[in-house]
Protein backbone atom coordinates (compact mmCIF):
# COMPACT_ATOMS: atom_id res chain seq x y z
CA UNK A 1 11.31 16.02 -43.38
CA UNK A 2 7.91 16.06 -41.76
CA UNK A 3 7.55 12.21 -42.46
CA UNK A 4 11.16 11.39 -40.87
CA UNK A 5 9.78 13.74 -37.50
CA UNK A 6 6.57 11.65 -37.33
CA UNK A 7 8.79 8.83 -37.54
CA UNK A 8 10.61 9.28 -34.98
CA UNK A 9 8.29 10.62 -32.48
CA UNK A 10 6.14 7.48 -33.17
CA UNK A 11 9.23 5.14 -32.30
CA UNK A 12 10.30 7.16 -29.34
CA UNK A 13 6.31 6.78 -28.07
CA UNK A 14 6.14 3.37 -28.85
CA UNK A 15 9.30 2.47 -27.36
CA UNK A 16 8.48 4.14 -24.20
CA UNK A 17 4.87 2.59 -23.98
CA UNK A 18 6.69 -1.14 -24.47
CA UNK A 19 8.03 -0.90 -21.32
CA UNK A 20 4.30 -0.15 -19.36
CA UNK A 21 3.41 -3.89 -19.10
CA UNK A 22 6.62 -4.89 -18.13
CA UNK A 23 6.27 -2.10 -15.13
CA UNK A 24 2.38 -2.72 -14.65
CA UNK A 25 3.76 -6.50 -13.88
CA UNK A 26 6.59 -5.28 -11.68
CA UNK A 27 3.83 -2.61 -9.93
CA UNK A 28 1.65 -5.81 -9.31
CA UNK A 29 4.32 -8.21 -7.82
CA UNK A 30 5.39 -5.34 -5.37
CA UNK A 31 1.45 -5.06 -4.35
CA UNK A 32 1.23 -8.84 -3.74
CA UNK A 33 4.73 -8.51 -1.24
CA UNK A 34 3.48 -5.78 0.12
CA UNK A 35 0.32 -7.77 1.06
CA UNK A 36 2.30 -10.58 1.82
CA UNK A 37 4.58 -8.57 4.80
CA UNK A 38 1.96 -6.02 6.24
CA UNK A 39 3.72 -3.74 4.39
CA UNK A 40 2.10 -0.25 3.37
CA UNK A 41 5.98 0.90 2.21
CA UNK A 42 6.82 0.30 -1.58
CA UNK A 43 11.08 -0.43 -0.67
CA UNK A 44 12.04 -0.45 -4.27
CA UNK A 45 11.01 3.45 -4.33
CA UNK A 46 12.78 3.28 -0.89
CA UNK A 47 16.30 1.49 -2.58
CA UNK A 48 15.96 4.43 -5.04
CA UNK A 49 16.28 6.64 -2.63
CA UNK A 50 19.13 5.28 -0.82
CA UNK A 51 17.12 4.65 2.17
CA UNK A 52 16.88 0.89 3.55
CA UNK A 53 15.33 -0.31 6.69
CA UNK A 54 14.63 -4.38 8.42
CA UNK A 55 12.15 -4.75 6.07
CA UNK A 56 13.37 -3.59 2.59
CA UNK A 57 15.45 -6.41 1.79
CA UNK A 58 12.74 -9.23 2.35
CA UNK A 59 10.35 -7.12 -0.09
CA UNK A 60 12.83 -6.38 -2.65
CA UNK A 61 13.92 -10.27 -2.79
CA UNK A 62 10.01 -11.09 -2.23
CA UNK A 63 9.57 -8.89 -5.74
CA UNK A 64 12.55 -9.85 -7.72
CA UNK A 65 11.54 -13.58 -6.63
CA UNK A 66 7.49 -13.05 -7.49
CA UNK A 67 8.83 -11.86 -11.11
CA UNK A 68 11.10 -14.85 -11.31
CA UNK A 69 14.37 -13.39 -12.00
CA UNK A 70 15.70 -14.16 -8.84
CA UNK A 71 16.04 -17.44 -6.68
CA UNK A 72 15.76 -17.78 -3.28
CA UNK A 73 19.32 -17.51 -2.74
CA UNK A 74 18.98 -13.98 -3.92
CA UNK A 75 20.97 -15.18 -7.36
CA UNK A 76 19.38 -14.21 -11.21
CA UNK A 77 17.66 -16.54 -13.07
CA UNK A 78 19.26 -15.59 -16.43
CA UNK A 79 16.65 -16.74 -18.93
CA UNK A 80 14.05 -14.97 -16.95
CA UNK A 81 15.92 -11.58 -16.24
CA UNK A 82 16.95 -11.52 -20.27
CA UNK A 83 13.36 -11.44 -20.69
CA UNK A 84 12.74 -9.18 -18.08
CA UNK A 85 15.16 -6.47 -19.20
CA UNK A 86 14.50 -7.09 -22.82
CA UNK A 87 10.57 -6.17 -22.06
CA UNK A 88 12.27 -2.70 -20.91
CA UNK A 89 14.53 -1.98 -23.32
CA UNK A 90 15.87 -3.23 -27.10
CA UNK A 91 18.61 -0.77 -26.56
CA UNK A 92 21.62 -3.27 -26.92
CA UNK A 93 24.12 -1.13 -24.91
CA UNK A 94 21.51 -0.63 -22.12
CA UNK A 95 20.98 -4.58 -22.08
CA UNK A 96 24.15 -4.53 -21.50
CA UNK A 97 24.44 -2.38 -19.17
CA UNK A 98 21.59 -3.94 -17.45
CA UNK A 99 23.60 -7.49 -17.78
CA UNK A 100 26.16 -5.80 -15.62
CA UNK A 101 23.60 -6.69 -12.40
CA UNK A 102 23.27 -10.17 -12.92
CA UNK A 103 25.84 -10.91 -10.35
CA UNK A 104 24.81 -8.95 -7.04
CA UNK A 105 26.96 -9.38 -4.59
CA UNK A 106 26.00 -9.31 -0.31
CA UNK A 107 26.33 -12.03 2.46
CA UNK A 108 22.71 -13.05 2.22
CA UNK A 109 20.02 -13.14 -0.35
CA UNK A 110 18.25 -10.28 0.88
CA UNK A 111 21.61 -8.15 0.74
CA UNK A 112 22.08 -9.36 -2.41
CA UNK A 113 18.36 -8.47 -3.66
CA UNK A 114 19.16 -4.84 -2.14
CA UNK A 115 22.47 -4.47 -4.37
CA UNK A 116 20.74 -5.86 -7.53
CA UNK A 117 18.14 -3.42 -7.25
CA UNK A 118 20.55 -0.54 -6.17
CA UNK A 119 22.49 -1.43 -9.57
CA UNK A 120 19.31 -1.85 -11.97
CA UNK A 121 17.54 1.30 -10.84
CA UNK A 122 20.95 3.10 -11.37
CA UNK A 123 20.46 1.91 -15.12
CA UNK A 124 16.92 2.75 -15.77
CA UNK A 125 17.97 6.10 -13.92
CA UNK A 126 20.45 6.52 -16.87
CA UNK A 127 17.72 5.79 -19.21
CA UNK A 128 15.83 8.48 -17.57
CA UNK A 129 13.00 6.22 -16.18
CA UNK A 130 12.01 5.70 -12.80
């Protein structure tokens, strides 16, 4: 019984540690837009919170573009955003879930890159990650 609990705290640490390069990346990419706009404001925390300003949609497209799973039309790049969401997760009904955003919807590709994110952080929410 001891073995089987060692087990499984090992997978549920490992599992949760795959997903720090994948978020070390995305932490990176959201420093470089930052950079890139004069921006001191991380607007994917900001989408989390519901709040959006002028500015949050051309960082959140700037970072979904940087990590390559979104053109410039504010569309997903599917090969690159299966990767992306399978560096987060092997959970198959989360990638699902998480293959449930790959169609954002707005009139622009910033709007669009602001309802992607909405929609993605609402799954890794439900996963009980930030």
């Amino acid at each position: 019984m001891k073995v089987a609990y060692c087990l499984i705290v090992a997978l549920v640490c490992w599992t949760a540690s795959a997903a720090g390069p994948e978020r070390d990346r995305v932490h990176q990419k959201i420093a470089e837009c930052q950079k890139e706009l004069g921006s001191t404001v991380d607007e994917l925390d900001n989408v989390k919170l519901g709040v959006t300003t002028p500015e949050t949609g051309k960082q959140v497209l700037c970072v979904h573009r940087k990590l390559g799973i979104m053109d410039q039309n504010g569309d997903i790049v599917p090969a690159e955003y299966k990767k992306h969401i399978e560096a987060i997760t092997d959970d198959k009904g989360r990638l699902t879930e998480f293959q449930g955003c790959s169609t954002p919807q707005g009139e622009n590709a910033e709007v669009k890159a602001i309802n992607f994110d909405k929609c993605f952080q609402n799954v890794l929410q439900s996963m009980g990650r930030d």
